[in-house]
PDB file of N, CA and C in Angstrom:
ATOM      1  N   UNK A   1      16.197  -4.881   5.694  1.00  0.00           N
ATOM      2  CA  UNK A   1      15.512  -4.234   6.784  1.00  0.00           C
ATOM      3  C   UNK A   1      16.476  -3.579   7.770  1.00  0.00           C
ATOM      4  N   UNK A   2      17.415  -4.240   7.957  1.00  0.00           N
ATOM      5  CA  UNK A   2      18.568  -3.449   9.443  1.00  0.00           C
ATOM      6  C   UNK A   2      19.015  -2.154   8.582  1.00  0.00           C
ATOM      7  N   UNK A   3      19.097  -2.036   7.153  1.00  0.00           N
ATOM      8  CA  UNK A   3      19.879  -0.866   6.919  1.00  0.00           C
ATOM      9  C   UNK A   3      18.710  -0.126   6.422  1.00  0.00           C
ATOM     10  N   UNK A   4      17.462  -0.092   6.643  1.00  0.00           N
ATOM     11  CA  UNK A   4      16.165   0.755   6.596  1.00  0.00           C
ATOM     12  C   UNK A   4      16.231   1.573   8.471  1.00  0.00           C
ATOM     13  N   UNK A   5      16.594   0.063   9.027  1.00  0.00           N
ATOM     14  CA  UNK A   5      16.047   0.829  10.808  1.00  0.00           C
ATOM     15  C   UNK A   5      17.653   1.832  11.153  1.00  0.00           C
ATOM     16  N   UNK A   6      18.501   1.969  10.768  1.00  0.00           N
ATOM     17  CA  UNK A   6      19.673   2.663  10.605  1.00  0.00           C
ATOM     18  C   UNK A   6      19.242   3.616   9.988  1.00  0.00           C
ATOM     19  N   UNK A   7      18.964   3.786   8.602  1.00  0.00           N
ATOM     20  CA  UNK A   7      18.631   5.374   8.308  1.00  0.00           C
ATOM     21  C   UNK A   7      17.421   5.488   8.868  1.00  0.00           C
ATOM     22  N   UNK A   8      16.215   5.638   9.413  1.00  0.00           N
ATOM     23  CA  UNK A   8      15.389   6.372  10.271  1.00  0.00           C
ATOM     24  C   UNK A   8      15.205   6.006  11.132  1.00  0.00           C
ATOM     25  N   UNK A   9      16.844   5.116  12.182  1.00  0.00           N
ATOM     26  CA  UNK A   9      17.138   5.270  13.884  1.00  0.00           C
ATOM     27  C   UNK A   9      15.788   4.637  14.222  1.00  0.00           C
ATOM     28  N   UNK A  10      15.200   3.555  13.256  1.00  0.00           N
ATOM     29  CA  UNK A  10      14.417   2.609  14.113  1.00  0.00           C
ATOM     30  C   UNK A  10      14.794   1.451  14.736  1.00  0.00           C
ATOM     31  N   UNK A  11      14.405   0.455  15.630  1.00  0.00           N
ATOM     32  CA  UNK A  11      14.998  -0.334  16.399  1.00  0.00           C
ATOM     33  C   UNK A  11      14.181  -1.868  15.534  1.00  0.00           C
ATOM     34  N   UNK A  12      14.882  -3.004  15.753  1.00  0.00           N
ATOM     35  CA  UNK A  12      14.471  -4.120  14.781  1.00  0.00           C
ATOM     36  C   UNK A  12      13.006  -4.296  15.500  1.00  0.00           C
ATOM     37  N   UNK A  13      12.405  -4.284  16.763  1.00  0.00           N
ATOM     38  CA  UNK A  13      11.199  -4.999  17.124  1.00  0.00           C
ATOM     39  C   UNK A  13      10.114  -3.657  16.431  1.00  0.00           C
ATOM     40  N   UNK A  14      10.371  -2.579  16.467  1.00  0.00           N
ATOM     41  CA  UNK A  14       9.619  -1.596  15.903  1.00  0.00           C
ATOM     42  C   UNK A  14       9.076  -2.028  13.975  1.00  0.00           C
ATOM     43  N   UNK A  15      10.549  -2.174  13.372  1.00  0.00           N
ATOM     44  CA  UNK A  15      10.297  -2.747  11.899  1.00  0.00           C
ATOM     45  C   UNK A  15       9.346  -4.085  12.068  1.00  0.00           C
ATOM     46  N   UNK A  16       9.419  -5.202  12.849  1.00  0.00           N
ATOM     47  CA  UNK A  16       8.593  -6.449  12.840  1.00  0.00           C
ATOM     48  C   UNK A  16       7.217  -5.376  13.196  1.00  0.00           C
ATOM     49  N   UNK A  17       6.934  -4.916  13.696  1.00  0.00           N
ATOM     50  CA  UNK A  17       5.444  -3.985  13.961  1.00  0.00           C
ATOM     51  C   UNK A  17       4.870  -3.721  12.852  1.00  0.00           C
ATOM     52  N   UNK A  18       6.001  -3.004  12.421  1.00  0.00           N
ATOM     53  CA  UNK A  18       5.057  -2.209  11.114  1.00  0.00           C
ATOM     54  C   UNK A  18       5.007  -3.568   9.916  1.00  0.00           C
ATOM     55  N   UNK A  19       6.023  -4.108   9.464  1.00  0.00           N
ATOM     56  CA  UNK A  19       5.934  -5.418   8.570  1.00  0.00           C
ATOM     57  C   UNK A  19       4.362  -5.983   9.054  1.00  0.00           C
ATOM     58  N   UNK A  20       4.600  -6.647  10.307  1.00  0.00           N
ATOM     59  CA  UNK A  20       2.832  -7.014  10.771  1.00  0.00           C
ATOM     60  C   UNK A  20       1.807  -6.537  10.163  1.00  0.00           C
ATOM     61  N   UNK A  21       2.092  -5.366  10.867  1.00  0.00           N
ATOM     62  CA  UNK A  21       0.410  -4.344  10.297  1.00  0.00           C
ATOM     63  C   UNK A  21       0.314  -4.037   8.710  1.00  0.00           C
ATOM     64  N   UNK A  22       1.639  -4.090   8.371  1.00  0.00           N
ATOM     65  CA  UNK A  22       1.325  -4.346   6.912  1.00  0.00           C
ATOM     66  C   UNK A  22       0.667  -5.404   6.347  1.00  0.00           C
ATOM     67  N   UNK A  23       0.962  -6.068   6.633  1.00  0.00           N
ATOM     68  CA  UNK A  23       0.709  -7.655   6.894  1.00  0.00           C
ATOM     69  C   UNK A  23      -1.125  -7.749   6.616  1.00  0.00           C
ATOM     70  N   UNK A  24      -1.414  -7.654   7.885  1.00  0.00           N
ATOM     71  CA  UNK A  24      -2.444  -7.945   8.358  1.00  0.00           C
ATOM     72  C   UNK A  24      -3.753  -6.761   7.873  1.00  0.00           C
ATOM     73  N   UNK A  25      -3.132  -5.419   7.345  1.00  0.00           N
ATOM     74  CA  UNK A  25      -4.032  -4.297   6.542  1.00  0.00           C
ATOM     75  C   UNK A  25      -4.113  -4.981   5.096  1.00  0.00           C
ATOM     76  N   UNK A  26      -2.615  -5.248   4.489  1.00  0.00           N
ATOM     77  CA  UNK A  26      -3.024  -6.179   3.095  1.00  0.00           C
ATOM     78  C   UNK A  26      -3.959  -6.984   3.078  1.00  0.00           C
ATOM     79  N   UNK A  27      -3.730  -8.178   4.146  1.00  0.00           N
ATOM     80  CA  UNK A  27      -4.717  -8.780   4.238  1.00  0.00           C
ATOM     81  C   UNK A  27      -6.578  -9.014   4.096  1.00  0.00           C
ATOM     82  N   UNK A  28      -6.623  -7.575   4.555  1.00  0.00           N
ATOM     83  CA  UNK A  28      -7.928  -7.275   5.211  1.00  0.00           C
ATOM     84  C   UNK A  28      -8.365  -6.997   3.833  1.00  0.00           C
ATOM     85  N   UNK A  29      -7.627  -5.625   3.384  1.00  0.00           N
ATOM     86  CA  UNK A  29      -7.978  -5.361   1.833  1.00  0.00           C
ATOM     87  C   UNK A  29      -7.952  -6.146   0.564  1.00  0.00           C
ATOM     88  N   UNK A  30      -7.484  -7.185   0.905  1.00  0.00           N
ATOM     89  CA  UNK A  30      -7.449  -8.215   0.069  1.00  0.00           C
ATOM     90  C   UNK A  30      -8.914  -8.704   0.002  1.00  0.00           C
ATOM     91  N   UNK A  31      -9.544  -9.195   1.177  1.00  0.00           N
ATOM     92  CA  UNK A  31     -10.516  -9.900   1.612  1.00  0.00           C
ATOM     93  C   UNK A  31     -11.714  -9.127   0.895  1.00  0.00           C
ATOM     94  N   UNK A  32     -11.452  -7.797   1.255  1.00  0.00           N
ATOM     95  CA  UNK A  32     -12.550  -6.810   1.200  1.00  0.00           C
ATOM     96  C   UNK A  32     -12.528  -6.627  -0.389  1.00  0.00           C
ATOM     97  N   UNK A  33     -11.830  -6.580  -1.427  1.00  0.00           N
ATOM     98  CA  UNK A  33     -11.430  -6.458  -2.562  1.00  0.00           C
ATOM     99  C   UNK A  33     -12.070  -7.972  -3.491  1.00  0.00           C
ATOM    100  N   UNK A  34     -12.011  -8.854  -2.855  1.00  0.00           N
ATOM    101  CA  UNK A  34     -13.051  -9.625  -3.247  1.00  0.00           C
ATOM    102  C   UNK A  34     -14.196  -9.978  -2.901  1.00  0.00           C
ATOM    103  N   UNK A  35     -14.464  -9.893  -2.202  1.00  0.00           N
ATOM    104  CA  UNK A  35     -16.180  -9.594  -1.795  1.00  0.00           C
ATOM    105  C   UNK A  35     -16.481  -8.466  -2.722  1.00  0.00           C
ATOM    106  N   UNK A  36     -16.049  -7.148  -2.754  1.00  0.00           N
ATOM    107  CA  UNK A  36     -16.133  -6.729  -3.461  1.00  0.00           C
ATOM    108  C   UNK A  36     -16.232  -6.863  -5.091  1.00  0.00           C
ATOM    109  N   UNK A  37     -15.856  -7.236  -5.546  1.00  0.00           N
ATOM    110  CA  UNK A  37     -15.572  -7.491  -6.952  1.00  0.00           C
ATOM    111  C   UNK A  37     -16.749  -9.060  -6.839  1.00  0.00           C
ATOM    112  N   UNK A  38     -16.728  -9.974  -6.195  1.00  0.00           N
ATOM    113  CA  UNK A  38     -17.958 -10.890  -6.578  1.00  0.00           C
ATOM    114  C   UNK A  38     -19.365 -10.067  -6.742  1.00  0.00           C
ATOM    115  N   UNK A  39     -19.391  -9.239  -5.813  1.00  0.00           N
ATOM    116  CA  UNK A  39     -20.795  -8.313  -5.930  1.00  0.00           C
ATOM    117  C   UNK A  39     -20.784  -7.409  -6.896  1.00  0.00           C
ATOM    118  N   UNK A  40     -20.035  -6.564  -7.161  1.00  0.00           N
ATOM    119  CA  UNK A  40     -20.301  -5.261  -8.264  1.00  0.00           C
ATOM    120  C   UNK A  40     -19.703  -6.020  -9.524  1.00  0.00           C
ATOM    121  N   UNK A  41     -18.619  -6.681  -9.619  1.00  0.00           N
ATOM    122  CA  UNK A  41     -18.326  -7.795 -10.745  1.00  0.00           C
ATOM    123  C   UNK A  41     -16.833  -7.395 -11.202  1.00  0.00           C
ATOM    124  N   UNK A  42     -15.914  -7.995 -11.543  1.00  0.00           N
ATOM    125  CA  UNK A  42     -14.321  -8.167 -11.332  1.00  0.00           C
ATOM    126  C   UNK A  42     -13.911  -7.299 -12.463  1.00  0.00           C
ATOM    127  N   UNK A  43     -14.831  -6.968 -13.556  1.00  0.00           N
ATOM    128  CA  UNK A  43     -14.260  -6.411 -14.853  1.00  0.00           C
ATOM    129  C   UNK A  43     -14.440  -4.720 -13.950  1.00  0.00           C
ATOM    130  N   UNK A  44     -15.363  -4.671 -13.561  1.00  0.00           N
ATOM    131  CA  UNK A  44     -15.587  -2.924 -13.092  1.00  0.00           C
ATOM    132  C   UNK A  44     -14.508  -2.717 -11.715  1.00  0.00           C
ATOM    133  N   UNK A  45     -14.205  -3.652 -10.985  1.00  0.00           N
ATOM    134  CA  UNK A  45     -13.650  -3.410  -9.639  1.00  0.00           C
ATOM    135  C   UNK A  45     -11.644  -2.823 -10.503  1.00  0.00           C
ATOM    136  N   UNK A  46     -11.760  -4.136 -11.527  1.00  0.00           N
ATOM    137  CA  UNK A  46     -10.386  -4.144 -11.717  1.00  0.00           C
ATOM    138  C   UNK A  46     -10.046  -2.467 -12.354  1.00  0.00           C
ATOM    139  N   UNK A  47     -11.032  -2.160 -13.478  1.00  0.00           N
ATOM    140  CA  UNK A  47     -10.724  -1.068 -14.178  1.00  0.00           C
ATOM    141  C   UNK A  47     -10.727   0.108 -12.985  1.00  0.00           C
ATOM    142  N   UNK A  48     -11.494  -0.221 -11.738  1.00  0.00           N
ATOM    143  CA  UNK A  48     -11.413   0.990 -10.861  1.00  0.00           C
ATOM    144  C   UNK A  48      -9.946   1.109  -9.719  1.00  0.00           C
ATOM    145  N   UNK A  49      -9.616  -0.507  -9.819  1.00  0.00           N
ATOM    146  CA  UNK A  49      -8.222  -0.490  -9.683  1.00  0.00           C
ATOM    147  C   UNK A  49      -7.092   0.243 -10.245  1.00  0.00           C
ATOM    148  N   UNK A  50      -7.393   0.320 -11.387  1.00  0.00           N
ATOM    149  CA  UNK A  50      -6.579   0.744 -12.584  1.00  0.00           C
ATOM    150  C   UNK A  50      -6.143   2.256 -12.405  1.00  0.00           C
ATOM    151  N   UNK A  51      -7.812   2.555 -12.647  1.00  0.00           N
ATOM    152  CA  UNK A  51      -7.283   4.017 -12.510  1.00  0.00           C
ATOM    153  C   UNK A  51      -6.994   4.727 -11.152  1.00  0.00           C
ATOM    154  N   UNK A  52      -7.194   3.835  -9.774  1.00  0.00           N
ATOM    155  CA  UNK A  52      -7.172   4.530  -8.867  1.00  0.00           C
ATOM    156  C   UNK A  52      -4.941   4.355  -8.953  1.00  0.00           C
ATOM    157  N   UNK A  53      -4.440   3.231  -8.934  1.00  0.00           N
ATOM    158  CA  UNK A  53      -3.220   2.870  -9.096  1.00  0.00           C
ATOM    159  C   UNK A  53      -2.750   4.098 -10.182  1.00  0.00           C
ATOM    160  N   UNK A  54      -3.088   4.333 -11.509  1.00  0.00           N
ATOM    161  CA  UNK A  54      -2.759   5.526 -12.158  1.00  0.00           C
ATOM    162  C   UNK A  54      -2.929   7.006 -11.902  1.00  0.00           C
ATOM    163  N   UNK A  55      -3.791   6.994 -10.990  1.00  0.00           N
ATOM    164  CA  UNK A  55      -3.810   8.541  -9.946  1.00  0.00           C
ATOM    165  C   UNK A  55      -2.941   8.505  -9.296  1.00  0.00           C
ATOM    166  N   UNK A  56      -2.599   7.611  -8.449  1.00  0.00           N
ATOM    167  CA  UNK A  56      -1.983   7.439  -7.546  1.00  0.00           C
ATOM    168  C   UNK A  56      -0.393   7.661  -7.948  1.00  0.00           C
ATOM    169  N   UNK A  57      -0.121   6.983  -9.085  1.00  0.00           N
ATOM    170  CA  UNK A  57       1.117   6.950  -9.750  1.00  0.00           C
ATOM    171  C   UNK A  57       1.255   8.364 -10.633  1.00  0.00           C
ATOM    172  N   UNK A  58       0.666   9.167 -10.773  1.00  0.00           N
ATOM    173  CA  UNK A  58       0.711  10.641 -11.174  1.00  0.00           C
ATOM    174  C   UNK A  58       0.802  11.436  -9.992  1.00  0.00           C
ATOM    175  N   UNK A  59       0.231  11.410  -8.629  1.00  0.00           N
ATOM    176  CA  UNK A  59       0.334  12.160  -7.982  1.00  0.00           C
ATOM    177  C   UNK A  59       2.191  12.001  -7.406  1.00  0.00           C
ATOM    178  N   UNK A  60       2.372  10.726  -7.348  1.00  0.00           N
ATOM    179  CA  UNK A  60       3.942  10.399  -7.098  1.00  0.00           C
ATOM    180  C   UNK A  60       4.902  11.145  -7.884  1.00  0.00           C
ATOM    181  N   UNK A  61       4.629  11.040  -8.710  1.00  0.00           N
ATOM    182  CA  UNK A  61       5.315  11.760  -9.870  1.00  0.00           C
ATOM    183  C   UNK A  61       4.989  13.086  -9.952  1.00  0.00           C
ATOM    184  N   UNK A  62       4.208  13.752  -9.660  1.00  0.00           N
ATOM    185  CA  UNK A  62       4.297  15.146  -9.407  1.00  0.00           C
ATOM    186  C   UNK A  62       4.700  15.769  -8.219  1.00  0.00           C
ATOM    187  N   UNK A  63       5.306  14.913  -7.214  1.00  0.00           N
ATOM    188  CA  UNK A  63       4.851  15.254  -5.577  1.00  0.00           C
ATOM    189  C   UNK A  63       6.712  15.736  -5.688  1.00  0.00           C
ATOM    190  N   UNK A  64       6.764  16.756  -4.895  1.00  0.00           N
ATOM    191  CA  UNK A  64       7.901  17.490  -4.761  1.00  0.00           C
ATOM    192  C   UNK A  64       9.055  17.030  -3.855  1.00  0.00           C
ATOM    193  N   UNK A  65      10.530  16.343  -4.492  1.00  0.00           N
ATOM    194  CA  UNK A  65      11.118  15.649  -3.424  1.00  0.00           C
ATOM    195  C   UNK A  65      11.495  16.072  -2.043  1.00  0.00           C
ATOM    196  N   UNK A  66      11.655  15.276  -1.482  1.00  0.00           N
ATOM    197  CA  UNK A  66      11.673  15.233  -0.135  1.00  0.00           C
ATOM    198  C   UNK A  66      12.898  16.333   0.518  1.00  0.00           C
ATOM    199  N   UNK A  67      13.972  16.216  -0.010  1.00  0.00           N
ATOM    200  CA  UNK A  67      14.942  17.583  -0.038  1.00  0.00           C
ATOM    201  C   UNK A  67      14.686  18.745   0.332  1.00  0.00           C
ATOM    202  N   UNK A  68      13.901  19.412  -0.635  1.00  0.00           N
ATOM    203  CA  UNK A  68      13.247  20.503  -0.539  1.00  0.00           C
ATOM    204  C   UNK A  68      12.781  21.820   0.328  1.00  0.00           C
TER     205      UNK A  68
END
């Protein structure tokens, strides 16, 4: 983490912020991700996992580096 807040000149209490809210958004979606999946049912939630993670991982891979 100190040599993340060095290259984009963030300060250490700023990184504990965002770690948090990471934190605490995983969290939430976690929660919500099973409720989910008990109601619509775990075989359909997961496969919609799947492919949303494989869009997601194509658009990365096409996305133009940062350089540029």
């Amino acid at each position: 983490m100190p040599s993340i807040g060095d290259e984009y000149n963030v300060d250490g209490s700023t990184l504990q912020w965002t770690m948090t809210a990471y934190a605490i958004a995983f969290a939430g979606f976690l929660l919500f991700g099973g409720r989910v999946a008990d109601v619509l049912g775990r075989r359909k939630i997961f496969a919609v996992g799947i492919a949303l993670f494989a869009v997601a991982s194509l658009g990365a891979a096409l996305a133009p580096p940062l350089g540029c």
